[in-house]
Protein backbone atom coordinates (compact mmCIF):
# COMPACT_ATOMS: atom_id res chain seq x y z
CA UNK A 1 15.82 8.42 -7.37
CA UNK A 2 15.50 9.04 -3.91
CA UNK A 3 14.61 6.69 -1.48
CA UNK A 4 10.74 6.95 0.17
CA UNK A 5 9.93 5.55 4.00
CA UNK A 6 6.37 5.52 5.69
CA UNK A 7 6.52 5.45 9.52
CA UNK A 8 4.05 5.12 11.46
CA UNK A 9 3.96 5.94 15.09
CA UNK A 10 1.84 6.34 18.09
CA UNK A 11 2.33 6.57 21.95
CA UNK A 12 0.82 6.34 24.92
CA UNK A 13 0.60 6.84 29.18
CA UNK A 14 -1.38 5.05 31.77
CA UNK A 15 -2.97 7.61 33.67
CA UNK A 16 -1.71 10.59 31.50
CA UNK A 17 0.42 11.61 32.67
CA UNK A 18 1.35 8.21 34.06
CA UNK A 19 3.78 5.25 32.88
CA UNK A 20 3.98 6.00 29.14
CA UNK A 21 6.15 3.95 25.97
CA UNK A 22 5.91 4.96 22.35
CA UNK A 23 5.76 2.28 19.28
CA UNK A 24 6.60 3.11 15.82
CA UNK A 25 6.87 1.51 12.42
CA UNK A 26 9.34 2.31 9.17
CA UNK A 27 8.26 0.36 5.92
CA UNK A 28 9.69 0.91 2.92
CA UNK A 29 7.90 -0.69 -0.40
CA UNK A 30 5.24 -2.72 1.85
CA UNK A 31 8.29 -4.15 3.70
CA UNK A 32 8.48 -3.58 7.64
CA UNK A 33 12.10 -2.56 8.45
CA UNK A 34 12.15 -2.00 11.62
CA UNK A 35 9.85 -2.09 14.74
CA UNK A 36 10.44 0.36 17.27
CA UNK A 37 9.25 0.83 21.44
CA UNK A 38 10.62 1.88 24.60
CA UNK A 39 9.14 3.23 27.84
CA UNK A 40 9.66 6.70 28.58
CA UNK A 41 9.21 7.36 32.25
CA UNK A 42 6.19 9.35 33.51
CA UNK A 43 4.64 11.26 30.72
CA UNK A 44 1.29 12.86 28.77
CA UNK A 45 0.01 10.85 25.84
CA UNK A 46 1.05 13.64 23.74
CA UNK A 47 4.78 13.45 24.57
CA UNK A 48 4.69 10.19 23.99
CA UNK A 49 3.59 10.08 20.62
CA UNK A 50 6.16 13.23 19.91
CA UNK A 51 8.55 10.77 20.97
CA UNK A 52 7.62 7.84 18.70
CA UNK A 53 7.78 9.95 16.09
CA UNK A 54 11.16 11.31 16.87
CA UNK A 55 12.54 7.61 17.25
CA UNK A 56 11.33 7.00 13.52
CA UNK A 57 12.28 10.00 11.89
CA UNK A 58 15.85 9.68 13.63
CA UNK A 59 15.69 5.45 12.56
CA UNK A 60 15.28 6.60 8.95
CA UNK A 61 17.65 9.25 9.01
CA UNK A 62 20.17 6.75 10.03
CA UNK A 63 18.89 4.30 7.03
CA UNK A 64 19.29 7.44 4.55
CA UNK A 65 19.74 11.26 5.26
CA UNK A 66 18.08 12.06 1.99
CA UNK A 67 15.27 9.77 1.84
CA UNK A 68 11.32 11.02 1.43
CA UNK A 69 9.56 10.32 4.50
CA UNK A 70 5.01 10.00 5.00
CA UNK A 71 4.94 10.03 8.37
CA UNK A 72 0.98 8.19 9.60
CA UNK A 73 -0.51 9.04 12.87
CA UNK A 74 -3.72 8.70 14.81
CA UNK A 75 -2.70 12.10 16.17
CA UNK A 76 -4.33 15.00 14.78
CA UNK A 77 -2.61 16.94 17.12
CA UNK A 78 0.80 16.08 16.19
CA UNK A 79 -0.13 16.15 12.58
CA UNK A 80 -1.34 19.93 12.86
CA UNK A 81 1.29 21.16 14.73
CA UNK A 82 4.18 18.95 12.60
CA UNK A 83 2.58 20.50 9.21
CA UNK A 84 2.54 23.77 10.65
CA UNK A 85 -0.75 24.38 10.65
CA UNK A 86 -1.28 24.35 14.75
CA UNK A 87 0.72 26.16 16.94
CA UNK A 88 2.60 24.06 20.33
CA UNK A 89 1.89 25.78 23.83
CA UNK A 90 2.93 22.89 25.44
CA UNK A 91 7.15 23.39 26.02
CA UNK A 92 7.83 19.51 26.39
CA UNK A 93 6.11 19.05 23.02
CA UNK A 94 7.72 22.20 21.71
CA UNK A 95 11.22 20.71 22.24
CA UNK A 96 9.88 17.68 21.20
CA UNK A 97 8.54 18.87 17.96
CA UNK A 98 11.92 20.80 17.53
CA UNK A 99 14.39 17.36 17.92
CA UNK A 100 11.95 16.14 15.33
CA UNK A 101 12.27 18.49 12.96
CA UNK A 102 16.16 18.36 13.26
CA UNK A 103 15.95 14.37 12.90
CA UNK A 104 15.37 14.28 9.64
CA UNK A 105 15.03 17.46 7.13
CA UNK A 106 11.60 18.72 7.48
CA UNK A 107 11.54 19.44 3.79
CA UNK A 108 11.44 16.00 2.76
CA UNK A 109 8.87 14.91 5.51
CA UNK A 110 5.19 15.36 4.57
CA UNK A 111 2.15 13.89 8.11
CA UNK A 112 -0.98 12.44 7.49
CA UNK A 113 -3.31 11.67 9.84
CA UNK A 114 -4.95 7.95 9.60
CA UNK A 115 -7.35 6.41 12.25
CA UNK A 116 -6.53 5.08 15.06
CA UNK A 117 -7.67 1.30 13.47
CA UNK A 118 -5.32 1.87 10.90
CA UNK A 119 -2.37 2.91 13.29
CA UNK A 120 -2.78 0.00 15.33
CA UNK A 121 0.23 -1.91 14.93
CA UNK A 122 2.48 1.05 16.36
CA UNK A 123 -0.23 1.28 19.37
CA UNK A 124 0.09 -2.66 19.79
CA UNK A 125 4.40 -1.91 20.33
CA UNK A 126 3.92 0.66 22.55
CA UNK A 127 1.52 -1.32 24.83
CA UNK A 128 4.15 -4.36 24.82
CA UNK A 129 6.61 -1.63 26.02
CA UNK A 130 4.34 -0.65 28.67
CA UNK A 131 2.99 -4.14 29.91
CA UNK A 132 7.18 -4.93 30.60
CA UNK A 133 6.86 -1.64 32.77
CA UNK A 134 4.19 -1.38 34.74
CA UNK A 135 2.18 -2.72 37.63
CA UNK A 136 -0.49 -4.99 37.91
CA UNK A 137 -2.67 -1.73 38.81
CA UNK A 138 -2.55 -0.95 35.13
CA UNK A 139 -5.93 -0.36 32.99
CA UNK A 140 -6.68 -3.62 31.46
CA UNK A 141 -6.03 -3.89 27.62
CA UNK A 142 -8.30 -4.62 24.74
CA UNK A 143 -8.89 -8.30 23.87
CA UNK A 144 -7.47 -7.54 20.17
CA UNK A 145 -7.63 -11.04 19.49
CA UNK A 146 -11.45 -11.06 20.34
CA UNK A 147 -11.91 -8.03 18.22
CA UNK A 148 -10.19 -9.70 14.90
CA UNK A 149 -11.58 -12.74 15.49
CA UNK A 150 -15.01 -10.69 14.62
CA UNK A 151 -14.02 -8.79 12.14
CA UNK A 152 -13.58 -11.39 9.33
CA UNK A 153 -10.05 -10.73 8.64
CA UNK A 154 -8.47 -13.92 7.33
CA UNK A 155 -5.00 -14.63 9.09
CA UNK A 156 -1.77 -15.87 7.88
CA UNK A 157 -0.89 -18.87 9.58
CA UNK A 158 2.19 -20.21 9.92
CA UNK A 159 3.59 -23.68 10.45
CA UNK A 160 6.75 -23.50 12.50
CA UNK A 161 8.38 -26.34 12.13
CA UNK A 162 11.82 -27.57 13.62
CA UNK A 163 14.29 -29.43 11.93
CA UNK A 164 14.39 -33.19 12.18
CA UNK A 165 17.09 -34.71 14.69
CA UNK A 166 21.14 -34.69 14.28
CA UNK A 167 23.99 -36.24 15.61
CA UNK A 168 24.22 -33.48 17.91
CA UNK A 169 20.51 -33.22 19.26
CA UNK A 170 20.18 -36.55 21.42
CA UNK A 171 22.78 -35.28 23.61
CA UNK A 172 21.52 -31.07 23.68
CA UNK A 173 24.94 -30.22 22.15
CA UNK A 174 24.78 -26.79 20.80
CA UNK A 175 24.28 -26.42 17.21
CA UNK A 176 24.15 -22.78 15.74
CA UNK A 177 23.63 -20.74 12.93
CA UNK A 178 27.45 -19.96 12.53
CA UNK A 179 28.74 -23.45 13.69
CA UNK A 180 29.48 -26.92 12.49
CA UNK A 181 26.37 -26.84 10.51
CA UNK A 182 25.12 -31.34 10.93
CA UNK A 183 23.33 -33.00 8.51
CA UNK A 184 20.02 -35.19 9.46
CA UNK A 185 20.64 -38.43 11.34
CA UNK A 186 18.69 -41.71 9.97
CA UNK A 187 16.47 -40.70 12.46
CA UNK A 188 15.98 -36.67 11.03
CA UNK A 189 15.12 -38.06 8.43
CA UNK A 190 12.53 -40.42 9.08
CA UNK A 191 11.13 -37.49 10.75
CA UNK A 192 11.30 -35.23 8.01
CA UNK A 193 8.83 -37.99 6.27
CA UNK A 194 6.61 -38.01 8.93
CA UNK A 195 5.71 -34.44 9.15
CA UNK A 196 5.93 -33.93 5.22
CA UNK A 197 2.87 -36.38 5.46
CA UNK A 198 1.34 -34.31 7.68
CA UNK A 199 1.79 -31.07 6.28
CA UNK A 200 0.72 -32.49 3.18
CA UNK A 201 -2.75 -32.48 4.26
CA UNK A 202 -2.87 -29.10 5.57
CA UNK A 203 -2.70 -27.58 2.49
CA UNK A 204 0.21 -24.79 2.52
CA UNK A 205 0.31 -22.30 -0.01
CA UNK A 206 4.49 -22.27 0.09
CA UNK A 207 7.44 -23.29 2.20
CA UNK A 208 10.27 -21.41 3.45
CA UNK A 209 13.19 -22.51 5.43
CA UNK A 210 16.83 -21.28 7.22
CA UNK A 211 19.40 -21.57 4.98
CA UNK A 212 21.61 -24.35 6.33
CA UNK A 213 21.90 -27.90 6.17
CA UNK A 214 19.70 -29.60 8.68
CA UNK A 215 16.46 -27.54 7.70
CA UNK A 216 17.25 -27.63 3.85
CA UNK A 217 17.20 -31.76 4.12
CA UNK A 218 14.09 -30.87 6.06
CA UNK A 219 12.33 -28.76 3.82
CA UNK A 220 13.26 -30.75 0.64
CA UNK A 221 11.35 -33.68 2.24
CA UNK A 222 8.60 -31.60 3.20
CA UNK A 223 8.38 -30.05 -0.43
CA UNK A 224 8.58 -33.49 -2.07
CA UNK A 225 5.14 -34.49 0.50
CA UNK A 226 3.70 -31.31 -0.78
CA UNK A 227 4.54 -30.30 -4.56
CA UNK A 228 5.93 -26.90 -2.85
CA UNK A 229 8.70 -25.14 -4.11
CA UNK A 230 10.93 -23.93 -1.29
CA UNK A 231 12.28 -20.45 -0.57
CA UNK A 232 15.40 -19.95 1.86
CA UNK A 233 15.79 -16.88 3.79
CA UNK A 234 18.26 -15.65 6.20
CA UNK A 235 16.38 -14.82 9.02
CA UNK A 236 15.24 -18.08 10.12
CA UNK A 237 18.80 -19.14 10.66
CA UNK A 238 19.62 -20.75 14.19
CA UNK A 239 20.81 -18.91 16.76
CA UNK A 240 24.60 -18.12 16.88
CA UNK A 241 26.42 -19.87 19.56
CA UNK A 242 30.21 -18.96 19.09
CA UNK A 243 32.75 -21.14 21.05
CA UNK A 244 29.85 -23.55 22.53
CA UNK A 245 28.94 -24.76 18.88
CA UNK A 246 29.32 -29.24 19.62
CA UNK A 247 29.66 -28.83 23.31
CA UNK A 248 27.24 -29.92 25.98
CA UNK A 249 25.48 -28.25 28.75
CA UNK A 250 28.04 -29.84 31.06
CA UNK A 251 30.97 -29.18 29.65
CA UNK A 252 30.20 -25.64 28.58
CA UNK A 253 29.29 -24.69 32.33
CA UNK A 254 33.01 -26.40 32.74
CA UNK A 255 34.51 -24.62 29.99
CA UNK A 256 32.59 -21.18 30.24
CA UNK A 257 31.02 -20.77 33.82
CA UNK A 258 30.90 -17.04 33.83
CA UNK A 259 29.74 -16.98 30.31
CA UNK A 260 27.13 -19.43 31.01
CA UNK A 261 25.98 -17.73 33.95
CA UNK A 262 25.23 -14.70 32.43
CA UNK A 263 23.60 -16.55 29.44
CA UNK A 264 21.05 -18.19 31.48
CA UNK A 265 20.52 -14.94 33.72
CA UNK A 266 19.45 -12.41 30.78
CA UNK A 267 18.09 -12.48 27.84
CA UNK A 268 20.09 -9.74 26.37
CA UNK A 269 23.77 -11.75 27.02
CA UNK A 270 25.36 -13.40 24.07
CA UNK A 271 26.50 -16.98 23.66
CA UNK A 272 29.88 -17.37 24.63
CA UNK A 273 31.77 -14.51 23.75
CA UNK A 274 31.02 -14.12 19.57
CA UNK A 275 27.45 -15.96 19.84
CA UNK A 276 23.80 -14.18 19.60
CA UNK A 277 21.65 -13.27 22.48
CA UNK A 278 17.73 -14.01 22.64
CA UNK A 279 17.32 -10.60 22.25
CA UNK A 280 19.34 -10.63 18.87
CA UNK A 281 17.43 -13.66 17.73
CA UNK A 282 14.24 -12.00 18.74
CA UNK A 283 15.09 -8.93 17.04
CA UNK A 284 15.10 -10.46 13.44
CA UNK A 285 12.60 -13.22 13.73
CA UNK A 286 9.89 -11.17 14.88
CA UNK A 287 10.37 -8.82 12.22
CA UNK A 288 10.44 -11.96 9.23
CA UNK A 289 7.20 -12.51 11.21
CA UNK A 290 5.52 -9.15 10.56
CA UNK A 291 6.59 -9.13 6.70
CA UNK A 292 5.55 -12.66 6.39
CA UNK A 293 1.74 -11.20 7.12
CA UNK A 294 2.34 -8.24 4.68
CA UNK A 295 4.02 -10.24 2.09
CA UNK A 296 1.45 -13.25 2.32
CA UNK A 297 -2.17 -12.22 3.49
CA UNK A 298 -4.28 -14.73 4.48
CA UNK A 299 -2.19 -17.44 3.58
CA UNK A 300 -0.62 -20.36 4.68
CA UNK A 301 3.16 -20.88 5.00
CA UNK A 302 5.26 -23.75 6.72
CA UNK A 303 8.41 -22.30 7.99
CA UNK A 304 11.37 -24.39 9.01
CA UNK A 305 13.77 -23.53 11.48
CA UNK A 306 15.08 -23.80 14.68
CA UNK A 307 14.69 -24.13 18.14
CA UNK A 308 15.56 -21.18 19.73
CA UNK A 309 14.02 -18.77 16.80
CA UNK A 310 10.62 -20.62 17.17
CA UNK A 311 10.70 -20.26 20.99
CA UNK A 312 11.44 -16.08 20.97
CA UNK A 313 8.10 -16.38 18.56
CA UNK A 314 6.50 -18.22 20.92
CA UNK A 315 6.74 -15.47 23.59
CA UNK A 316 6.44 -12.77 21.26
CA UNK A 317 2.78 -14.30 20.05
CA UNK A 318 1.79 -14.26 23.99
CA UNK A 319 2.92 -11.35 25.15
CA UNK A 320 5.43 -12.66 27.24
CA UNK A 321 8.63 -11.49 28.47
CA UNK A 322 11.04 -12.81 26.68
CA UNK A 323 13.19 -14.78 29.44
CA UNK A 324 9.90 -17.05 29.17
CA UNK A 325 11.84 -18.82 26.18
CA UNK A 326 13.64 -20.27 29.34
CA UNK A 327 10.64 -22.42 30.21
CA UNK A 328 10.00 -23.53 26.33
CA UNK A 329 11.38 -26.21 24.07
CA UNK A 330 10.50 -26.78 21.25
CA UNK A 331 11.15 -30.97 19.88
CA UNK A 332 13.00 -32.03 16.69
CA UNK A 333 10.03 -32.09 13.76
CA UNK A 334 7.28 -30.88 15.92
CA UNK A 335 4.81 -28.27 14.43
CA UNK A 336 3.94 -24.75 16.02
CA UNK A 337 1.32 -22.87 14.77
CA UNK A 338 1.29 -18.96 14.79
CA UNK A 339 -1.56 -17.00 13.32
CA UNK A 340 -0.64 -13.31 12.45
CA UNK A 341 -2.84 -10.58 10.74
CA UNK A 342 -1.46 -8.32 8.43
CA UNK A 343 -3.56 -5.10 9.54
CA UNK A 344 -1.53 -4.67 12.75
CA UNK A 345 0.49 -8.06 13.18
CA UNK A 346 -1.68 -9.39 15.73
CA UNK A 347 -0.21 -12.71 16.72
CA UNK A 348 -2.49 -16.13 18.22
CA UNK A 349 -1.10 -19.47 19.45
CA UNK A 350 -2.40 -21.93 18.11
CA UNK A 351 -0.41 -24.93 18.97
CA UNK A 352 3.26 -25.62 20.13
CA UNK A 353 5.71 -28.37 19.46
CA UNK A 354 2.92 -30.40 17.78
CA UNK A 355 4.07 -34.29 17.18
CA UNK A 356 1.10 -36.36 17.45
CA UNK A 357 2.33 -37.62 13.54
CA UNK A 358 5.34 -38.80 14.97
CA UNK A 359 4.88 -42.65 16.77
């Protein structure tokens, strides 16, 4: 049985033509797969939704050549002309709507058009593509927190917490997701107690947690507090950190100057030479985010993780750039809260590296 995908993709210019980015969306069974954006230079709104559409169509075609595809968009132009049922004037959108066809085969794609409400998580990537992009002469963008505030859609909020303390943590050695892998210190755990007591009383609906040792002890304390069951997934591993895994600041600036130069200089430069870059951890945690707000509507869900994952969320939920996570930390046991909405992934802030329950 062939496989079926639902994109979704919109696009956008400031000015139009002016500074323009596309955003696009491929789900498959309610799950989010992959989020896409990019800035595309100096273009017509039209081109740029062409162009989110092409990204999709080409994102699933790499997933599977023979899958069905319902492509969404606010666009009833692009709809028309993609069904055949409009004719393109316009050459850029002609070539456009050519590559597009040849992305994926046009047999297997069907377009519907959906309103622009309902398309608003693709418009919300290709505005965080733009706002890394352009000047501070830009048009102002929607409050789109005010506007769900009002709207009386309940969030999911998330409790981020970080595991409790190591051997390694007093002394900011590196500890990865493909290194050495430390239990809790006395100390971990007496702060895994601490903020089991506290989540206890804000009444989660279920508890999920990185796979490896350090957040599993954490967890397990945290389910006992709570009568949870807990779930382990993947994606909230740590960070990989290669060669560094155990080794200080110091003697990793010793050991790996160039490496740690470029490390601390970009956010898209791995660890070391086999470790993950904050782009790479960005990459997957922001996308466990989105699902957890399809997956779990409305509800409540501690998460525990890591340092580094929670601060890429961090930025992501304020639209910052993401060498911001450069200016965060995030303390052993200490609570973040994210709110996210599952109608466009909308994230809120609502707290960072929250330890008043530790004395």
């Amino acid at each position: 049985m062939a496989r079926a995908f639902i994109i979704s993709a919109d696009g956008g210019s400031r000015g139009n033509p002016g500074p323009a980015a596309y955003g696009a969306v491929v789900s498959e069974n309610g799950k989010i797969l992959h989020e896409l954006f990019e800035t595309i230079g100096v273009a017509t709104n039209n081109v740029a939704e062409y162009n989110g559409l092409l990204a999709a169509l080409r994102k699933v075609n790499e997933i599977d050549s023979t899958a069905m595809v319902e492509a969404r968009m606010d666009s009833k132009l692009v709809v028309e002309q993609m069904s055949g049922r409009w004719q393109i004037k316009h050459p850029d959108m002609r070539e456009l709507a050519k590559l597009a066809r040849e992305a994926h085969p046009h047999e297997l794609v069907t377009y519907k058009w959906i309103p622009r409400d309902e398309n608003s998580h693709a418009d919300r990537l290709a505005n965080k593509a733009l706002d890394g992009d352009v000047g501070t002469d830009a048009p102002l963008q929607k409050n789109f927190l005010i506007e769900r505030l009002v709207s009386g859609e309940k969030p999911t909020t998330i409790y981020f917490v970080r595991h409790g303390e190591t051997i390694l943590t007093p002394e900011r050695r590196f500890s990865g997701g493909d290194g050495s892998d430390p239990e809790l210190s006395a100390e971990g755990l007496a702060q895994a107690e601490a903020v089991g007591k506290e989540l206890a009383a804000r009444n989660a609906d279920l508890i999920i947690a990185s796979p490896m040792v350090r957040t599993k002890q954490t967890a397990d304390v945290i389910a006992k507090a709570t009568g949870l069951k807990v779930t382990y997934d993947e994606a909230w591993r740590e960070a990989g950190f290669g060669e560094w895994d155990g080794l200080t600041i110091p003697q990793v600036k010793e050991f790996y100057p160039n490496e740690w130069l470029s490390w601390v200089s970009s956010a898209g430069a791995v660890a070391g030479t086999t470790g993950e870059s904050y782009e790479d951890v960005a990459a997957r945690s922001e996308l466990a985010l989105s699902n957890l707000a399809l997956e779990h509507p409305g509800k409540t869900i501690i998460v525990v993780t890591h340092n580094y994952v929670i601060r890429t969320l961090v930025a992501a939920a304020l639209g910052a750039p993401l060498e911001s996570v450069y200016h965060l930390d995030v303390l052993p046991c200490s609570i973040t809260t994210i709110n996210t909405w599952a109608s466009d992934g909308l994230r809120a802030l609502r707290g960072m590296s929250e330890r008043s329950h530790l004395k």
